[in-house]
N, C-alpha and C. Protein backbone atom coordinates (compact mmCIF):
# COMPACT_ATOMS: atom_id res chain seq x y z
N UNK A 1 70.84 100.10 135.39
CA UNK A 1 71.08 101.09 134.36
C UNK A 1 70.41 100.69 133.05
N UNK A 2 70.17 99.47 132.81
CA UNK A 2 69.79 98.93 131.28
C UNK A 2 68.34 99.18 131.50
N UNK A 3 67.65 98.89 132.49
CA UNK A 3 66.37 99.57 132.79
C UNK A 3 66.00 100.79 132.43
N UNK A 4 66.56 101.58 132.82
CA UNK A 4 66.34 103.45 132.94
C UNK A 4 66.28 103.15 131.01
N UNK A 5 67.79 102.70 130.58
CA UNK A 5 68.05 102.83 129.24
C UNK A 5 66.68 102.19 128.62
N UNK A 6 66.11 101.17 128.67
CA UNK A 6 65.46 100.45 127.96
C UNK A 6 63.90 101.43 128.21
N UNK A 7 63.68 101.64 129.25
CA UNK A 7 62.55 102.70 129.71
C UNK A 7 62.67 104.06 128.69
N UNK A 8 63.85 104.74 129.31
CA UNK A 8 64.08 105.90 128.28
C UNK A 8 63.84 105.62 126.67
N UNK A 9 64.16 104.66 126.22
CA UNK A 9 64.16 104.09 124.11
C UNK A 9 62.39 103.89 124.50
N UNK A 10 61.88 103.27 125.22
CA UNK A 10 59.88 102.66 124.88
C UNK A 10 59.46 104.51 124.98
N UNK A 11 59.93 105.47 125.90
CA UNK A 11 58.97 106.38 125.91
C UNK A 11 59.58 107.32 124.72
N UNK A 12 60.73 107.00 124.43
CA UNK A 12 61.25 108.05 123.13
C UNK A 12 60.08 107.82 122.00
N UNK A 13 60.40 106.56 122.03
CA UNK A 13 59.68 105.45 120.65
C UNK A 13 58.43 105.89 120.63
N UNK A 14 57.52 106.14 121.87
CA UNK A 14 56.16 106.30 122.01
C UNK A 14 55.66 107.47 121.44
N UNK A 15 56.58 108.73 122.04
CA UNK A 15 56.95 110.28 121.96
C UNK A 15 56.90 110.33 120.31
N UNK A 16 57.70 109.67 119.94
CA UNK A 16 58.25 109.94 118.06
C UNK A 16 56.57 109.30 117.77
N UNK A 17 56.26 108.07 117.73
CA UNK A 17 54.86 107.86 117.23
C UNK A 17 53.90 108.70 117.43
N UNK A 18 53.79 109.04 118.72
CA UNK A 18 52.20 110.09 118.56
C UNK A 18 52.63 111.69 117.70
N UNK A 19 54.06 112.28 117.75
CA UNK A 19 54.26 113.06 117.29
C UNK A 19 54.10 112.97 115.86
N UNK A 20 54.53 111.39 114.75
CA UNK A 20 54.58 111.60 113.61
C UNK A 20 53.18 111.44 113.26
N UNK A 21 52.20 110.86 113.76
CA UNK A 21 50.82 110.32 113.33
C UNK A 21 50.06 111.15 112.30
N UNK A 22 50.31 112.75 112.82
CA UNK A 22 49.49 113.80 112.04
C UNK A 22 50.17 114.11 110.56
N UNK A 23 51.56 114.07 110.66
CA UNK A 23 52.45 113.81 109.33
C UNK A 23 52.16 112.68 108.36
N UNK A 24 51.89 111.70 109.18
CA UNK A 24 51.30 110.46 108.51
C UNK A 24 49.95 111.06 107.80
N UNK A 25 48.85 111.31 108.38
CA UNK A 25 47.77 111.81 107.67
C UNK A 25 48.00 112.58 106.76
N UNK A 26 48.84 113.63 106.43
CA UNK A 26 48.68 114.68 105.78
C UNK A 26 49.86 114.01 104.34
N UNK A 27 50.61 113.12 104.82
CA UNK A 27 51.10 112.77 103.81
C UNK A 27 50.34 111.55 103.19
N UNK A 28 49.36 111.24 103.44
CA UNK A 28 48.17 110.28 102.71
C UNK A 28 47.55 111.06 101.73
N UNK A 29 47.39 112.93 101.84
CA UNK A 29 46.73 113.44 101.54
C UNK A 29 47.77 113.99 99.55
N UNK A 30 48.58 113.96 100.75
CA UNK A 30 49.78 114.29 99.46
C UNK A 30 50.06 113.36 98.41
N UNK A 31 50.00 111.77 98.87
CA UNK A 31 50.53 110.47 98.08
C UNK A 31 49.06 110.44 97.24
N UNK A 32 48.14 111.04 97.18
CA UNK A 32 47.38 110.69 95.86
C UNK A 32 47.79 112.00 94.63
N UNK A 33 48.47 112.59 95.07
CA UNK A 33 48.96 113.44 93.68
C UNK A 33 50.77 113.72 93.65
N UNK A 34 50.95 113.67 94.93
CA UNK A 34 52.63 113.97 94.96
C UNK A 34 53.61 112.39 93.94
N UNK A 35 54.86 112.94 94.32
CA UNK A 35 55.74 112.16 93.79
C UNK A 35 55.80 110.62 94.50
N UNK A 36 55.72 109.71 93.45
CA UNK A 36 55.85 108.04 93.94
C UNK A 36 56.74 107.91 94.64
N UNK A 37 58.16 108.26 94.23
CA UNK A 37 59.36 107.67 94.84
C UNK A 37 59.30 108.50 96.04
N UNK A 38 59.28 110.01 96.15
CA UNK A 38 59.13 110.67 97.83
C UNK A 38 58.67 109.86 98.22
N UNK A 39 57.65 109.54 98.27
CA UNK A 39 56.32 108.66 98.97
C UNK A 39 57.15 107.57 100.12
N UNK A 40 57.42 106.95 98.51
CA UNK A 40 58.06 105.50 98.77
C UNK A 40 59.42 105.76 100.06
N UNK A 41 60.40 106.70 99.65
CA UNK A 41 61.49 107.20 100.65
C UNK A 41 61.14 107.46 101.62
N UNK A 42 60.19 108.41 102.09
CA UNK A 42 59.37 108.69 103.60
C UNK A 42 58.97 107.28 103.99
N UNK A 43 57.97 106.58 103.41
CA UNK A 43 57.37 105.48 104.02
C UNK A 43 58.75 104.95 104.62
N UNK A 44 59.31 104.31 103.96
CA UNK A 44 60.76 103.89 103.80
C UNK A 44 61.84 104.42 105.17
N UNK A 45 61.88 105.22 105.23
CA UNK A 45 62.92 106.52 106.30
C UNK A 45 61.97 106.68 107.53
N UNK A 46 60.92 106.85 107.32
CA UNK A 46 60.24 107.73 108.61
C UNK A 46 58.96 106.83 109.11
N UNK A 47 58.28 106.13 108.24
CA UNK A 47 56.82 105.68 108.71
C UNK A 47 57.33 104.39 109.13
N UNK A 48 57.89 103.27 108.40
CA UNK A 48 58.07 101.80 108.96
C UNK A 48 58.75 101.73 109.88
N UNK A 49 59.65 103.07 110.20
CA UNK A 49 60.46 102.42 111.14
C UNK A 49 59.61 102.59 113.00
N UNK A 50 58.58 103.84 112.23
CA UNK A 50 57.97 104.26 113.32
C UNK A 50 56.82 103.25 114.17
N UNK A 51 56.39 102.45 112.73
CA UNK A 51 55.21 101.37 112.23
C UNK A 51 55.56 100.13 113.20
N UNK A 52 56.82 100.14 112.90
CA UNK A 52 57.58 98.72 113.54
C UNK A 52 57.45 98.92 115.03
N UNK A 53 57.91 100.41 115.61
CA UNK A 53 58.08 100.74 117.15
C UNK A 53 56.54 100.51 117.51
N UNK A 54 55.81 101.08 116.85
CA UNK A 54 54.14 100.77 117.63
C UNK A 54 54.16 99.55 117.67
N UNK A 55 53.96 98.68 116.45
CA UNK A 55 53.59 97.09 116.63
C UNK A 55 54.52 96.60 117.94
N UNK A 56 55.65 97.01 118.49
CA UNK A 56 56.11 96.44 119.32
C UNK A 56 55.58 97.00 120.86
N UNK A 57 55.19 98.25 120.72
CA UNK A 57 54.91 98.72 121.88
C UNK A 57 53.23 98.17 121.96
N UNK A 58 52.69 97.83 120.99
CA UNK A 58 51.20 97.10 120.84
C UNK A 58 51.13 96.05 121.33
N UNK A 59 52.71 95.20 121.02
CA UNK A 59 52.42 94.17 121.69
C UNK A 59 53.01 93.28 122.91
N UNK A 60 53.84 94.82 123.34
CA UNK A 60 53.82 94.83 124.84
C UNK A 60 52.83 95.00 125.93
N UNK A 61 52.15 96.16 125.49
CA UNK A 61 50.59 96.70 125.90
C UNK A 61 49.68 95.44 126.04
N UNK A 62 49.53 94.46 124.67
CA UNK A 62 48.65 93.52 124.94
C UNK A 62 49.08 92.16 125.65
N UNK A 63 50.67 92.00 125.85
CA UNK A 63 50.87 90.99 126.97
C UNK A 63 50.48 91.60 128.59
N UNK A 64 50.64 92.98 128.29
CA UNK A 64 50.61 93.57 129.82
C UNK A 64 48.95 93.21 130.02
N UNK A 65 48.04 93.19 129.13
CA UNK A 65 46.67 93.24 129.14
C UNK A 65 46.05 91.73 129.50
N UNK A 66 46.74 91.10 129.11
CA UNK A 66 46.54 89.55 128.94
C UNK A 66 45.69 89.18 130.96
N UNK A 67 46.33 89.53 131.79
CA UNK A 67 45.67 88.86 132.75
C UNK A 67 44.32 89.14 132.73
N UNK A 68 44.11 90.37 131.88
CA UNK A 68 42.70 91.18 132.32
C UNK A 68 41.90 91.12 131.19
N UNK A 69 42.13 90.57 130.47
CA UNK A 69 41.58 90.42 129.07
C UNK A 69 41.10 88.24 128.94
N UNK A 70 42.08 87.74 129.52
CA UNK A 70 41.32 86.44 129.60
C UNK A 70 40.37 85.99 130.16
N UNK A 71 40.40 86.52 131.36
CA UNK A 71 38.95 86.32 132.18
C UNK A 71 37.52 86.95 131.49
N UNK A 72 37.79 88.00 130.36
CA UNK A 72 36.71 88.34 129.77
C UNK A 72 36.61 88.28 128.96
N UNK A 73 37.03 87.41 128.26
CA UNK A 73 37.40 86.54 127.08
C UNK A 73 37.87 87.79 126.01
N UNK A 74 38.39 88.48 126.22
CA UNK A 74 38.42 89.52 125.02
C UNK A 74 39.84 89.66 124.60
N UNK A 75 40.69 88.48 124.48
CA UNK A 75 41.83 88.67 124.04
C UNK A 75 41.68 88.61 122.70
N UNK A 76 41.17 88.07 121.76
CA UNK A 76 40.87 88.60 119.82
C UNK A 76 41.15 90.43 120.05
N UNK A 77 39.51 90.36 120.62
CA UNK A 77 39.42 92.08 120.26
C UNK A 77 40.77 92.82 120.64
N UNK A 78 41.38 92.29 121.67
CA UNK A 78 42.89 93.00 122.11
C UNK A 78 43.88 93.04 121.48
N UNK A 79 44.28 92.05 120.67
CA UNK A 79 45.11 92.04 119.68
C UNK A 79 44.39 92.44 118.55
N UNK A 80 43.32 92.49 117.89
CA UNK A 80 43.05 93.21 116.96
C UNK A 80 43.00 94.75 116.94
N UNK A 81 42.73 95.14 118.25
CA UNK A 81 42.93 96.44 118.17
C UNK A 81 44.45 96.91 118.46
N UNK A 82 44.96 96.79 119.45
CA UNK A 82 46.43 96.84 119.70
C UNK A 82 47.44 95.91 118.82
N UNK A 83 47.43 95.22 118.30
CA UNK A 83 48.86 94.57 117.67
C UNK A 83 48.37 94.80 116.00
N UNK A 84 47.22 94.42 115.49
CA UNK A 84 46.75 94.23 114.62
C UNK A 84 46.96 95.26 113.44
N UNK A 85 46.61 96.67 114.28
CA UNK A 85 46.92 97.81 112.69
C UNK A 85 48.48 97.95 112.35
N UNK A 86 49.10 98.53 113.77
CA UNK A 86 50.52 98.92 113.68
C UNK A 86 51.08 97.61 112.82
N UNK A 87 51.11 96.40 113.04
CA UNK A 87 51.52 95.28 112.33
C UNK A 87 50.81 95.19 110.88
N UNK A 88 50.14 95.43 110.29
CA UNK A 88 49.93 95.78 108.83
C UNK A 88 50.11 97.04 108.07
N UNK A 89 50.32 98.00 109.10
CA UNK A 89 51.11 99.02 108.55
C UNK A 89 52.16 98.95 108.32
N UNK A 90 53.18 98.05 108.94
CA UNK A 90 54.66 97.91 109.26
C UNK A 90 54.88 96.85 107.83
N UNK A 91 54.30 95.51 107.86
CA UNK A 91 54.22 94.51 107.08
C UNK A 91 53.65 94.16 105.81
N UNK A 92 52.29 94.48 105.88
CA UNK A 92 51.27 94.15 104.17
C UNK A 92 51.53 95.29 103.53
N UNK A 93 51.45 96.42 104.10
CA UNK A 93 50.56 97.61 103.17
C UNK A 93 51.80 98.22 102.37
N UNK A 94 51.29 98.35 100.70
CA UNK A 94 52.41 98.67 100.22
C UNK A 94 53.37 99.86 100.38
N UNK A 95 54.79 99.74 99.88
CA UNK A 95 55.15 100.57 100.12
C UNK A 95 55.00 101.66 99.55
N UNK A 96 54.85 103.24 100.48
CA UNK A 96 54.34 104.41 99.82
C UNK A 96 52.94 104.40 99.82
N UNK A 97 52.35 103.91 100.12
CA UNK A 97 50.68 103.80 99.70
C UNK A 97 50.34 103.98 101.17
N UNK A 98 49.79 105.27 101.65
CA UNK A 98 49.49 105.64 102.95
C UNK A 98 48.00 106.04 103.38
N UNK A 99 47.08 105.36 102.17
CA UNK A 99 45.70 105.06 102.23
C UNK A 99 45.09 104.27 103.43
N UNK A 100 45.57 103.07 103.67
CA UNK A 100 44.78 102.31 104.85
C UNK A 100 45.33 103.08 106.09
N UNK A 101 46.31 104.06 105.89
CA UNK A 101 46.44 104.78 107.43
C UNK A 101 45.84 105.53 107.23
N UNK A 102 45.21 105.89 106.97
CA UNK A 102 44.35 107.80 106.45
C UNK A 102 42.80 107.20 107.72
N UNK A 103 42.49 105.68 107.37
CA UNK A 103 41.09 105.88 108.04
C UNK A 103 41.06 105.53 109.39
């Protein structure tokens, strides 16, 4: 049963990320003239928590990748592409400031 459960939360988690992504863009578009503190509250409420679920599902993806990625030496590029953004979106990038997700 903790299976099904734990299965059911990764594809919710997945579902909510690709759904908010385009919200994400359009509110990059908004944070160079809209209100700071909105900004800051969304990032805050809706993007990190979403930020956090990718970096984790990134870096499930890249242990799952790992057998197939050592033999061709391309485990850097794997974690840079998979663990690497979601984890500086979640962690460095300030809060409210939804510029380095825009590109």
């Amino acid at each position: 049963m903790n299976g099904m459960l734990a299965s059911r939360l990764v594809t919710g988690l997945v579902a909510a990320a690709l759904a908010v992504s385009p919200v994400t863009a359009s509110a990059a578009d908004e944070s160079l003239t809209g209100d700071r503190g909105s900004d800051m509250l969304l990032d805050t409420v809706l993007v990190r928590p979403i930020s956090l679920a990718a970096t984790i599902v990134g870096v499930a993806a890249f242990i799952v990748s790992l057998p197939f990625t050592i033999p061709s030496g391309s485990v850097k590029d794997a974690a840079e592409n998979m663990v690497a953004p979601p984890a500086k979106a979640t962690f460095t990038r300030p809060l409210g400031d939804f510029t380095e997700m825009s590109r």
